[in-house]
PDB file of N, CA and C in Angstrom:
ATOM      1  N   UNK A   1       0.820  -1.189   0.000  1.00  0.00           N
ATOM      2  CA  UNK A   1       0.000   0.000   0.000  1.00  0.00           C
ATOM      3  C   UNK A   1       0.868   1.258   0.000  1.00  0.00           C
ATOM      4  N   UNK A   2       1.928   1.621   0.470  1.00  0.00           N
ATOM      5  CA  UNK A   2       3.093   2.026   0.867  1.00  0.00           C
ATOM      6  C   UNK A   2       3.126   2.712   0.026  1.00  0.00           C
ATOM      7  N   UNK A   3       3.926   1.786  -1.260  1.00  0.00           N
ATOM      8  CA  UNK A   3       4.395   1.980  -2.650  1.00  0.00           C
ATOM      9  C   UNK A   3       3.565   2.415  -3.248  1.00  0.00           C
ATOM     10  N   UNK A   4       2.208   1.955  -3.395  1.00  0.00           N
ATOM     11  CA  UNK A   4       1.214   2.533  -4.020  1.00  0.00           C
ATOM     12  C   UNK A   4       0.690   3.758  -3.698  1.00  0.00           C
ATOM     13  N   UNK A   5       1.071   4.682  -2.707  1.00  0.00           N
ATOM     14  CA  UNK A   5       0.789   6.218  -2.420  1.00  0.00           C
ATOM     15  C   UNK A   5       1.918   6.520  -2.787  1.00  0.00           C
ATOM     16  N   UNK A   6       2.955   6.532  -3.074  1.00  0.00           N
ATOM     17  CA  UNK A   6       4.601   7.025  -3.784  1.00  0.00           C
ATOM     18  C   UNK A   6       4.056   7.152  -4.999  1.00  0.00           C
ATOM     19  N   UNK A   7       3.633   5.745  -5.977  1.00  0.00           N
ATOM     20  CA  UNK A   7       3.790   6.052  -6.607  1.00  0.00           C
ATOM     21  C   UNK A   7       2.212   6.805  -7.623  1.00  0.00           C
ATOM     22  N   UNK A   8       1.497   7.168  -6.904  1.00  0.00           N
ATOM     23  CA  UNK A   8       0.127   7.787  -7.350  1.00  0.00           C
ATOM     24  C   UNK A   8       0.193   9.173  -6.837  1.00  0.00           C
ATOM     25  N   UNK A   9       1.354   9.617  -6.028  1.00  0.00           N
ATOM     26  CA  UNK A   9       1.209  11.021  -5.123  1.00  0.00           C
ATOM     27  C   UNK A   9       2.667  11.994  -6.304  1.00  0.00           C
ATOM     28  N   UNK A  10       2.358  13.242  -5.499  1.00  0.00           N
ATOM     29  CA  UNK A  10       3.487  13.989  -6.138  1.00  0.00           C
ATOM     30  C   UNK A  10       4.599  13.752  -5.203  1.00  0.00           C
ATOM     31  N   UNK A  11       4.905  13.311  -5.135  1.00  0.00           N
ATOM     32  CA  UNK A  11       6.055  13.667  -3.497  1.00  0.00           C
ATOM     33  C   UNK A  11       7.735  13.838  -4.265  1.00  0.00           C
ATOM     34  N   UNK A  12       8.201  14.731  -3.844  1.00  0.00           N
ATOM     35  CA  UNK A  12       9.297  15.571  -4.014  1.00  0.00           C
ATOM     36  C   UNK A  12      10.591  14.272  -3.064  1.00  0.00           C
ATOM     37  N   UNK A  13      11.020  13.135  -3.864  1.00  0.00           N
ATOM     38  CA  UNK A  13      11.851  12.004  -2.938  1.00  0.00           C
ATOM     39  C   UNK A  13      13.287  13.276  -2.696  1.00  0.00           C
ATOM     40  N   UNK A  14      13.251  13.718  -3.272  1.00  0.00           N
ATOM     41  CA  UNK A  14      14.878  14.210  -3.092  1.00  0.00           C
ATOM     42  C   UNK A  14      14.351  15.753  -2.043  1.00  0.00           C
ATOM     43  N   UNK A  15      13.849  16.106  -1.913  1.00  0.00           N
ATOM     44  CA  UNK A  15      13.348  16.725  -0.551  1.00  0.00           C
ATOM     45  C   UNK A  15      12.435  15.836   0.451  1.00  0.00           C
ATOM     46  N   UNK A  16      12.707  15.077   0.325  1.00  0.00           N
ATOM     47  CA  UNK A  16      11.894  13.778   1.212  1.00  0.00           C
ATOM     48  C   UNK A  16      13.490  13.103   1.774  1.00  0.00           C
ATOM     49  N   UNK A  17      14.267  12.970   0.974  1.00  0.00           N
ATOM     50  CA  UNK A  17      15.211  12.683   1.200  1.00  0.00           C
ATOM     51  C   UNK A  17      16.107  13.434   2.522  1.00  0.00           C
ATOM     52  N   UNK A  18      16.310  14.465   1.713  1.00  0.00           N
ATOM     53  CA  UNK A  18      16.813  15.874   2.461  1.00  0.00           C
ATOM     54  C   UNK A  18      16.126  15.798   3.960  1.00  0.00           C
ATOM     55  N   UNK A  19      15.041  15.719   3.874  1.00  0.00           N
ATOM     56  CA  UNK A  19      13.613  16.017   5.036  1.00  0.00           C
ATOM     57  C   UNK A  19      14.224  14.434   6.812  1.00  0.00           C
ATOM     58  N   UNK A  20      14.466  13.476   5.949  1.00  0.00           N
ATOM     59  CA  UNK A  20      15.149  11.831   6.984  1.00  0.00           C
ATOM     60  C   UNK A  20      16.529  12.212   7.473  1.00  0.00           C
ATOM     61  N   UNK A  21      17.390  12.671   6.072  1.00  0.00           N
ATOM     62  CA  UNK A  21      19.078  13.503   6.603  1.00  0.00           C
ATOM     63  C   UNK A  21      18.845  13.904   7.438  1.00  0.00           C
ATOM     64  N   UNK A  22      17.996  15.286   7.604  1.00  0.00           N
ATOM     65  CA  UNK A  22      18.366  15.996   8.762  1.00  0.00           C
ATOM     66  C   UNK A  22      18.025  15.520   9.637  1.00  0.00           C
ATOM     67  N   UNK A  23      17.211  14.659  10.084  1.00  0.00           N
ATOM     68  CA  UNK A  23      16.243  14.248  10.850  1.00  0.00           C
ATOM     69  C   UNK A  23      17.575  13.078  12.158  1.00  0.00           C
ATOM     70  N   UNK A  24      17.930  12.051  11.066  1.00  0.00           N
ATOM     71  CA  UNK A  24      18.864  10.898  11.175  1.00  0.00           C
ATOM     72  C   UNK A  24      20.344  11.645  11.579  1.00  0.00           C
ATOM     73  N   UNK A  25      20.660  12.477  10.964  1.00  0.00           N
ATOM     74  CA  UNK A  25      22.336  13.204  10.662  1.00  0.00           C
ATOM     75  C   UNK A  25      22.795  13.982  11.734  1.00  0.00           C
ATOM     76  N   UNK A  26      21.394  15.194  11.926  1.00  0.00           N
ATOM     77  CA  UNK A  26      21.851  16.227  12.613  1.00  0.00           C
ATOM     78  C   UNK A  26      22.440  16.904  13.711  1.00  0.00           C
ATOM     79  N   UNK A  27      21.901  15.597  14.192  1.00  0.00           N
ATOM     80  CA  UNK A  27      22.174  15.555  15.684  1.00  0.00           C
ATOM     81  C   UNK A  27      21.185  16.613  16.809  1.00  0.00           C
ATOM     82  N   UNK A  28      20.099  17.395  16.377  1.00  0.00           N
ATOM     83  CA  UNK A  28      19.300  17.884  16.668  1.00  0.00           C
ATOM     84  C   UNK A  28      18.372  17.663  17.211  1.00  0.00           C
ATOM     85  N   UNK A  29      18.269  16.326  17.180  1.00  0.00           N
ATOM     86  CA  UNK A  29      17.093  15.515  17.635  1.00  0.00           C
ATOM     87  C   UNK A  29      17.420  14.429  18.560  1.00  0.00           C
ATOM     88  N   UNK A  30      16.157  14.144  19.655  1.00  0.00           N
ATOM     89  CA  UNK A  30      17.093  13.629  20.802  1.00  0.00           C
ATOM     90  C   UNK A  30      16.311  12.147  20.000  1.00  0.00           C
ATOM     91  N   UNK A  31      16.601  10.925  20.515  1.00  0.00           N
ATOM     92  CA  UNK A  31      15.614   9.506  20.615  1.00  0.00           C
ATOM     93  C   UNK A  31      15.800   9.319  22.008  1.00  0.00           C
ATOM     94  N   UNK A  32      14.065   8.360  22.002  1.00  0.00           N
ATOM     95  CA  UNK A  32      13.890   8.406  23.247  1.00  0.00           C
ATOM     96  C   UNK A  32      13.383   6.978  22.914  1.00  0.00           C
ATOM     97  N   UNK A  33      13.288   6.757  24.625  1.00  0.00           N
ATOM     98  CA  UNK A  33      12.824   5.086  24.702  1.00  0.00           C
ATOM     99  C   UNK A  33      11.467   4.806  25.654  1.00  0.00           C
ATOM    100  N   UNK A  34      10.550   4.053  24.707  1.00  0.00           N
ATOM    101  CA  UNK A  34       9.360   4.320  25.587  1.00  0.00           C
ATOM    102  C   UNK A  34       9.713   3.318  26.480  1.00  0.00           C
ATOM    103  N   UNK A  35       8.766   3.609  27.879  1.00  0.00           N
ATOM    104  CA  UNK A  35       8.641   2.543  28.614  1.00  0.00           C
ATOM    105  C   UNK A  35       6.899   2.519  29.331  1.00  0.00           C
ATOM    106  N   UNK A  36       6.657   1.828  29.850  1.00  0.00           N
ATOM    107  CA  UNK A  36       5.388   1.367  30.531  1.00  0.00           C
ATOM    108  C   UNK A  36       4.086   2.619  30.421  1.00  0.00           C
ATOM    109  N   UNK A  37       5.550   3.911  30.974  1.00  0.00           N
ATOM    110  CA  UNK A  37       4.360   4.513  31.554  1.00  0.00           C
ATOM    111  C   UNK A  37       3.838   5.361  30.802  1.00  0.00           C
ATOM    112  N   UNK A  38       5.185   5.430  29.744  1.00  0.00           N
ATOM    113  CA  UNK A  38       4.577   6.218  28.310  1.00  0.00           C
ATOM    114  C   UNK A  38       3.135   5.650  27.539  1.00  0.00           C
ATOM    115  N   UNK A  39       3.081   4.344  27.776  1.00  0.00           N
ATOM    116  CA  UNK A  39       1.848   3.952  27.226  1.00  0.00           C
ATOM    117  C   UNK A  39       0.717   3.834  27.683  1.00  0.00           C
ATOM    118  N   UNK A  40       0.914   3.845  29.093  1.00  0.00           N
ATOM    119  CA  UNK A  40      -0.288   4.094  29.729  1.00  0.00           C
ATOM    120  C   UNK A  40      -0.742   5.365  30.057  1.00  0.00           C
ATOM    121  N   UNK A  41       0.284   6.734  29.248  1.00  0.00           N
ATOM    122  CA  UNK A  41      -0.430   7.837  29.681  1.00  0.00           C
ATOM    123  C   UNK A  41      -0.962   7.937  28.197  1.00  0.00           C
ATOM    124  N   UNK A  42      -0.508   7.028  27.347  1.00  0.00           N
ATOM    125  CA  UNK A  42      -1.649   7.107  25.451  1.00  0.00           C
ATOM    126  C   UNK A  42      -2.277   6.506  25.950  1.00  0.00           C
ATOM    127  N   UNK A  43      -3.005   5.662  26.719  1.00  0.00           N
ATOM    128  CA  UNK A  43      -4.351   4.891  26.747  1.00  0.00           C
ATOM    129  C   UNK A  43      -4.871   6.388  27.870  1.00  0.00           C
ATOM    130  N   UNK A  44      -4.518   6.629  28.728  1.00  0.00           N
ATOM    131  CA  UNK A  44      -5.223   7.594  29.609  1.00  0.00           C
ATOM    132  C   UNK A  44      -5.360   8.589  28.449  1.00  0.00           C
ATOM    133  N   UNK A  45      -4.771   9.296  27.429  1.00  0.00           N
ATOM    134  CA  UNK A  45      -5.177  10.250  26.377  1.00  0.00           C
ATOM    135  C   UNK A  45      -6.496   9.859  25.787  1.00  0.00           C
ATOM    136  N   UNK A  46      -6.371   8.720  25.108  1.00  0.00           N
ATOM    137  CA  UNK A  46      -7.511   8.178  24.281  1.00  0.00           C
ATOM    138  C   UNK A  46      -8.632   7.800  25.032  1.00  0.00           C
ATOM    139  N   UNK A  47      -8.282   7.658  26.431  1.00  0.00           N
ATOM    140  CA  UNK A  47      -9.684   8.151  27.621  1.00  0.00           C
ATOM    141  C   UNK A  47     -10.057   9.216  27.434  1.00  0.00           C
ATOM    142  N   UNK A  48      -9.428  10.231  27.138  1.00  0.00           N
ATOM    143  CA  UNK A  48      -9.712  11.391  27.702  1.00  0.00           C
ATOM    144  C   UNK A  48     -10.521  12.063  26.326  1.00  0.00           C
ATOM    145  N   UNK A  49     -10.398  10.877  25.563  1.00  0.00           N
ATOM    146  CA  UNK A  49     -11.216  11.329  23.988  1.00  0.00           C
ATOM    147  C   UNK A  49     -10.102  11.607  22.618  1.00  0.00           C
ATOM    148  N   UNK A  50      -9.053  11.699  23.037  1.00  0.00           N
ATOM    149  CA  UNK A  50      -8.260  11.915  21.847  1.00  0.00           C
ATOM    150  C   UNK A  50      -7.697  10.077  21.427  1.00  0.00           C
ATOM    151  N   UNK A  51      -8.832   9.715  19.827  1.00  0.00           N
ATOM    152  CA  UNK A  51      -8.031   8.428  19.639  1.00  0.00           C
ATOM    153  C   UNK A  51      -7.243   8.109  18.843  1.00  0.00           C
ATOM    154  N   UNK A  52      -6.217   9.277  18.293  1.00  0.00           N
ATOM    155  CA  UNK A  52      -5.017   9.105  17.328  1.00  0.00           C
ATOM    156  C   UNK A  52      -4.316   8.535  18.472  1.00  0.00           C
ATOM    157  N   UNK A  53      -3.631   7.090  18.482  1.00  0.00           N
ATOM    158  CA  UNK A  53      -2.793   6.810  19.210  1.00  0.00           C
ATOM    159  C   UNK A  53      -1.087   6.811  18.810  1.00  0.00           C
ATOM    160  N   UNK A  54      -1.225   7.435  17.427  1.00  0.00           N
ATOM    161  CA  UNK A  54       0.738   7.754  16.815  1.00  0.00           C
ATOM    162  C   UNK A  54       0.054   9.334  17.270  1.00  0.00           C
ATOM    163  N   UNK A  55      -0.847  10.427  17.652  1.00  0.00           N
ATOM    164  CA  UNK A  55      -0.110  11.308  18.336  1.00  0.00           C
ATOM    165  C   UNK A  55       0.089  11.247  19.783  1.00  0.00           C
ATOM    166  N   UNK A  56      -1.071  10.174  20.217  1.00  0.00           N
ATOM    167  CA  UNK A  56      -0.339   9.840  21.714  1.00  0.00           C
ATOM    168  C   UNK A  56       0.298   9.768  22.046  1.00  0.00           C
ATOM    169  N   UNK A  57       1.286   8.574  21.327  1.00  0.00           N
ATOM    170  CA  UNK A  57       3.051   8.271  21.733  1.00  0.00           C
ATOM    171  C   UNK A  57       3.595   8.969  21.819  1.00  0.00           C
ATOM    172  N   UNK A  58       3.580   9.791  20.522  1.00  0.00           N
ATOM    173  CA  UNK A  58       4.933  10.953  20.796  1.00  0.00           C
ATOM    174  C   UNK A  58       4.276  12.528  21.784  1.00  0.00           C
ATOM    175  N   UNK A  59       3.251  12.957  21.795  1.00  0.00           N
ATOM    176  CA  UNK A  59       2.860  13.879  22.864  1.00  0.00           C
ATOM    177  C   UNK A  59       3.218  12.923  24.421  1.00  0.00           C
ATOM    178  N   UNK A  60       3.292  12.181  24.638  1.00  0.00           N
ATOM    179  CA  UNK A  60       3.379  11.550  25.902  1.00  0.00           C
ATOM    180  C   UNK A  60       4.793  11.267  26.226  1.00  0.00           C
ATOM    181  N   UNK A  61       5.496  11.146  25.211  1.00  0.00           N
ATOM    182  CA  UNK A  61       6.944  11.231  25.086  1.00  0.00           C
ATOM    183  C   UNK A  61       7.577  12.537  25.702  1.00  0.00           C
ATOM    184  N   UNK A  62       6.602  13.621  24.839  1.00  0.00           N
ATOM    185  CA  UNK A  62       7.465  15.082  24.713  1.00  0.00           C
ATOM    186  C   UNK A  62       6.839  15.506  26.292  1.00  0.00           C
ATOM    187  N   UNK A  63       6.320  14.998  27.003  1.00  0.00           N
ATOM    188  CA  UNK A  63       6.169  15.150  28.648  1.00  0.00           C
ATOM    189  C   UNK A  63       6.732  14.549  29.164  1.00  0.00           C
ATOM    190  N   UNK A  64       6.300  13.378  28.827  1.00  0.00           N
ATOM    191  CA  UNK A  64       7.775  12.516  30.093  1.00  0.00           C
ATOM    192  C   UNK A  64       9.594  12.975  29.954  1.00  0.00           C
ATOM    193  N   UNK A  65       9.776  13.062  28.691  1.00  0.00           N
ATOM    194  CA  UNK A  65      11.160  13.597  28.515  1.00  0.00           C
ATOM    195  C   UNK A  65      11.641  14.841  28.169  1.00  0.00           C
ATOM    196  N   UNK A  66      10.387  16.044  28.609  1.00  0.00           N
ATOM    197  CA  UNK A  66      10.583  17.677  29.110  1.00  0.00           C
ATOM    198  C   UNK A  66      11.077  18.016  27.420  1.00  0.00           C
ATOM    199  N   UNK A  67      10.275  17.807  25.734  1.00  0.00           N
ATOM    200  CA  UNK A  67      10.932  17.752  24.911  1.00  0.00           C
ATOM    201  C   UNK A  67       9.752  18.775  24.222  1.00  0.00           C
ATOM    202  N   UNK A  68      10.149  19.414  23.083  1.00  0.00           N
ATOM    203  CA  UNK A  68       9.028  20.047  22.434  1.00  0.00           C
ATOM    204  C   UNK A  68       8.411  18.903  21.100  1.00  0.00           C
ATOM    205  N   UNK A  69       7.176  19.079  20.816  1.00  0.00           N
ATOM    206  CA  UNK A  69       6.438  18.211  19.924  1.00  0.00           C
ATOM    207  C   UNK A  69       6.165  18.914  18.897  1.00  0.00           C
ATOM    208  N   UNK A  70       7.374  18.665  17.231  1.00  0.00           N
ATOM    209  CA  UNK A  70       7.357  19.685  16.320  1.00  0.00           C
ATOM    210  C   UNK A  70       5.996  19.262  15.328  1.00  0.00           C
ATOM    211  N   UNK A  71       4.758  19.947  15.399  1.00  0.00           N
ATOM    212  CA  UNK A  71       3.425  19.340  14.594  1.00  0.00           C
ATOM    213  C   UNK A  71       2.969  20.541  14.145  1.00  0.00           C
ATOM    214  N   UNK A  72       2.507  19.747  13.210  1.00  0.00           N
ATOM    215  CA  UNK A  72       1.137  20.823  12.508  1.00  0.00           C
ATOM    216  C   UNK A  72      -0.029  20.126  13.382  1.00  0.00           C
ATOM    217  N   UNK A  73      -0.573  19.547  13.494  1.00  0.00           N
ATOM    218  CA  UNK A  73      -1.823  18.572  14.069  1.00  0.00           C
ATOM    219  C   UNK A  73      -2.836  20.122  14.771  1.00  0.00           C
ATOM    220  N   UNK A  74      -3.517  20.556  14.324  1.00  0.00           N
ATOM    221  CA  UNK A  74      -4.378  21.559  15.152  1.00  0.00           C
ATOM    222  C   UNK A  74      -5.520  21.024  15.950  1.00  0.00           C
ATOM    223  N   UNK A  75      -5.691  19.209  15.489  1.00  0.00           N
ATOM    224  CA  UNK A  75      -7.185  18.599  16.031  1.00  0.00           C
ATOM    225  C   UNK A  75      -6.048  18.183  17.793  1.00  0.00           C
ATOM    226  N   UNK A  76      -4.927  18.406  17.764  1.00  0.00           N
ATOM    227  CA  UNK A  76      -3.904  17.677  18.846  1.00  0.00           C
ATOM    228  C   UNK A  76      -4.182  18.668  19.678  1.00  0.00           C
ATOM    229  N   UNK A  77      -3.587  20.058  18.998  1.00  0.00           N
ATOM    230  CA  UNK A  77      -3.355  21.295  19.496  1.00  0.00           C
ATOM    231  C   UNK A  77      -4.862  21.693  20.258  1.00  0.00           C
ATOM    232  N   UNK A  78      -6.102  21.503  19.714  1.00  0.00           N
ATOM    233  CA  UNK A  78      -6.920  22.202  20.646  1.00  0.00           C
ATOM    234  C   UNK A  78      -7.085  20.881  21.205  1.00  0.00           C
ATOM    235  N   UNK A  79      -7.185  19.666  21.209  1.00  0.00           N
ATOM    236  CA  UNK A  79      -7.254  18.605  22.662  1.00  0.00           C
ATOM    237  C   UNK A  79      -6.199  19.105  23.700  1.00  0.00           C
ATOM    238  N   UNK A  80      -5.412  19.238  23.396  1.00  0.00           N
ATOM    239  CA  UNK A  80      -4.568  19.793  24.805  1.00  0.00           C
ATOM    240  C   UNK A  80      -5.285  21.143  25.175  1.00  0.00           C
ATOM    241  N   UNK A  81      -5.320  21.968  25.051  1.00  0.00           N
ATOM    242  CA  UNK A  81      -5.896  23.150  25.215  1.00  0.00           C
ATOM    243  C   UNK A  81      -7.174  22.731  25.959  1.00  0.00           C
ATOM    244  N   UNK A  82      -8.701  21.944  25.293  1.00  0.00           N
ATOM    245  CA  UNK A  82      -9.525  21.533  26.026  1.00  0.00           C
ATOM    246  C   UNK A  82      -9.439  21.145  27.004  1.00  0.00           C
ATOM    247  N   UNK A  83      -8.160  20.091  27.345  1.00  0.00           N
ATOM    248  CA  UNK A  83      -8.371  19.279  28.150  1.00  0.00           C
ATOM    249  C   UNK A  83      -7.141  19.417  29.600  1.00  0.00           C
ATOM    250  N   UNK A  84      -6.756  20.837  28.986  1.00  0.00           N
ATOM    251  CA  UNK A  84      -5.724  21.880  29.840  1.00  0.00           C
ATOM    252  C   UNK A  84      -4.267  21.051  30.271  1.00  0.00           C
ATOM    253  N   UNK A  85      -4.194  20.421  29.516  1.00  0.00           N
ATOM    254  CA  UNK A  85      -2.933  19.254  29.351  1.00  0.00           C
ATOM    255  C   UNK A  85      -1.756  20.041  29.137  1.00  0.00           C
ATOM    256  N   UNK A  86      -0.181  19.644  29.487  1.00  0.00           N
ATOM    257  CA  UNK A  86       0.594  20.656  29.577  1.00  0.00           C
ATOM    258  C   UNK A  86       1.056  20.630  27.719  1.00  0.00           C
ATOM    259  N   UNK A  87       1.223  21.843  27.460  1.00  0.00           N
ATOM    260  CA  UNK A  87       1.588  22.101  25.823  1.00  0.00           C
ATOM    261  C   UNK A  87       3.020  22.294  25.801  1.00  0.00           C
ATOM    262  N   UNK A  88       3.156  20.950  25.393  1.00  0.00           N
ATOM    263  CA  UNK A  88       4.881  21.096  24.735  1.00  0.00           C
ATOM    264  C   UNK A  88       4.754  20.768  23.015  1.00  0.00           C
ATOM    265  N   UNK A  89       3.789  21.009  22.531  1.00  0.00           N
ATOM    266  CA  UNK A  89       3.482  21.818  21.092  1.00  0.00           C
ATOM    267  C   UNK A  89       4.306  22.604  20.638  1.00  0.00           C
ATOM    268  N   UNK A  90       4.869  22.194  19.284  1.00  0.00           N
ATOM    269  CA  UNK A  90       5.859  23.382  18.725  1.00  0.00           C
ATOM    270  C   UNK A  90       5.222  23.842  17.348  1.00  0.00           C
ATOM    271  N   UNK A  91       4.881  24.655  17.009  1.00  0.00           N
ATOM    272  CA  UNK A  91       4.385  24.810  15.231  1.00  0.00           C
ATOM    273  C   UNK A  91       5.011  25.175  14.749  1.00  0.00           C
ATOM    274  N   UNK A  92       5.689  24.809  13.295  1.00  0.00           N
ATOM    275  CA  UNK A  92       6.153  25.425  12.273  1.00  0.00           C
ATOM    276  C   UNK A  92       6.593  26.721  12.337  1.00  0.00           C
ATOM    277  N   UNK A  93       5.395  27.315  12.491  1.00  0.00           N
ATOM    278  CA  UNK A  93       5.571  29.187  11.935  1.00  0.00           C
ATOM    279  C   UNK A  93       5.922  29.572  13.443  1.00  0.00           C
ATOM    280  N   UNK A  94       6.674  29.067  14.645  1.00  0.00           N
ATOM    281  CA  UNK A  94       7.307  29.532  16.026  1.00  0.00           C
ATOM    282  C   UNK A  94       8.544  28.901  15.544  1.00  0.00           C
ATOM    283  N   UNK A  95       9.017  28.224  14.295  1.00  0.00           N
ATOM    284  CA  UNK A  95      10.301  28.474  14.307  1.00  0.00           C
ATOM    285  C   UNK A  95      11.073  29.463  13.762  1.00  0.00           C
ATOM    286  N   UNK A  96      12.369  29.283  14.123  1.00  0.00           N
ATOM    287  CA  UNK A  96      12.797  30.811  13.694  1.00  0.00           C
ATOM    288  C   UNK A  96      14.683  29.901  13.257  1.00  0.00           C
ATOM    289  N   UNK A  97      15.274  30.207  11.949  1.00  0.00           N
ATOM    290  CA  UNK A  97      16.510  30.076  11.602  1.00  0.00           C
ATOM    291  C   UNK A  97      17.220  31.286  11.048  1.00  0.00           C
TER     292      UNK A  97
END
C-alpha cells in the first residue's frame, strides 16, 4: 500500500530525502525510549477522547522527557488546550533560523 501512495502522489523524494538527513544526521534531535508509563499515559489520552494513538506516543513522550512536539496537528493542538494538558506543542511558523 506504501508503494502505491509514492507512486500515485506527487512527493518531491529528493526533498523527502533531504527532510530523513536531517532528521537521522543532525544531531538535533534527541531519541527516546518508551517505557510502561509512556503507554499508559496514550491509553489515559484516548480516555480522555483523543483516539489518534501515533499522536499519543509521541505527545506523551514530549512530557515525560521535558521535549518540544514539532506538529502541525491543530485537532492535537486544541485537545490539549480543552483538556488543559501541559503544551509542549511546537508549530512550524514559532520556528525561527
Amino acid at each position: 500500500m506504501a508503494a502505491g501512495l509514492l507512486k500515485d502522489s506527487n512527493i518531491d523524494l529528493s526533498r523527502f530525502r533531504l527532510g530523513l538527513r536531517s532528521i537521522l544526521e543532525s544531531g538535533k534531535y534527541s531519541e527516546v525510549k518508551e517505557n510502561l508509563d509512556i503507554f499508559e499515559r496514550t491509553l489515559e489520552l484516548y480516555g480522555l477522547g483523543h483516539k489518534d494513538l501515533i499522536d499519543n506516543i509521541p505527545y506523551a513522550d514530549s512530557v515525560a522527557f521535558k521535549l518540544k512536539l514539532l506538529t502541525v496537528d491543530a485537532e492535537l493542538r486544541a485537545f490539549i488546550r480543552k483538556e488543559r494538558l501541559e503544551n509542549t506543542l511546537l508549530f512550524p511558523e514559532a520556528l525561527t533560523f
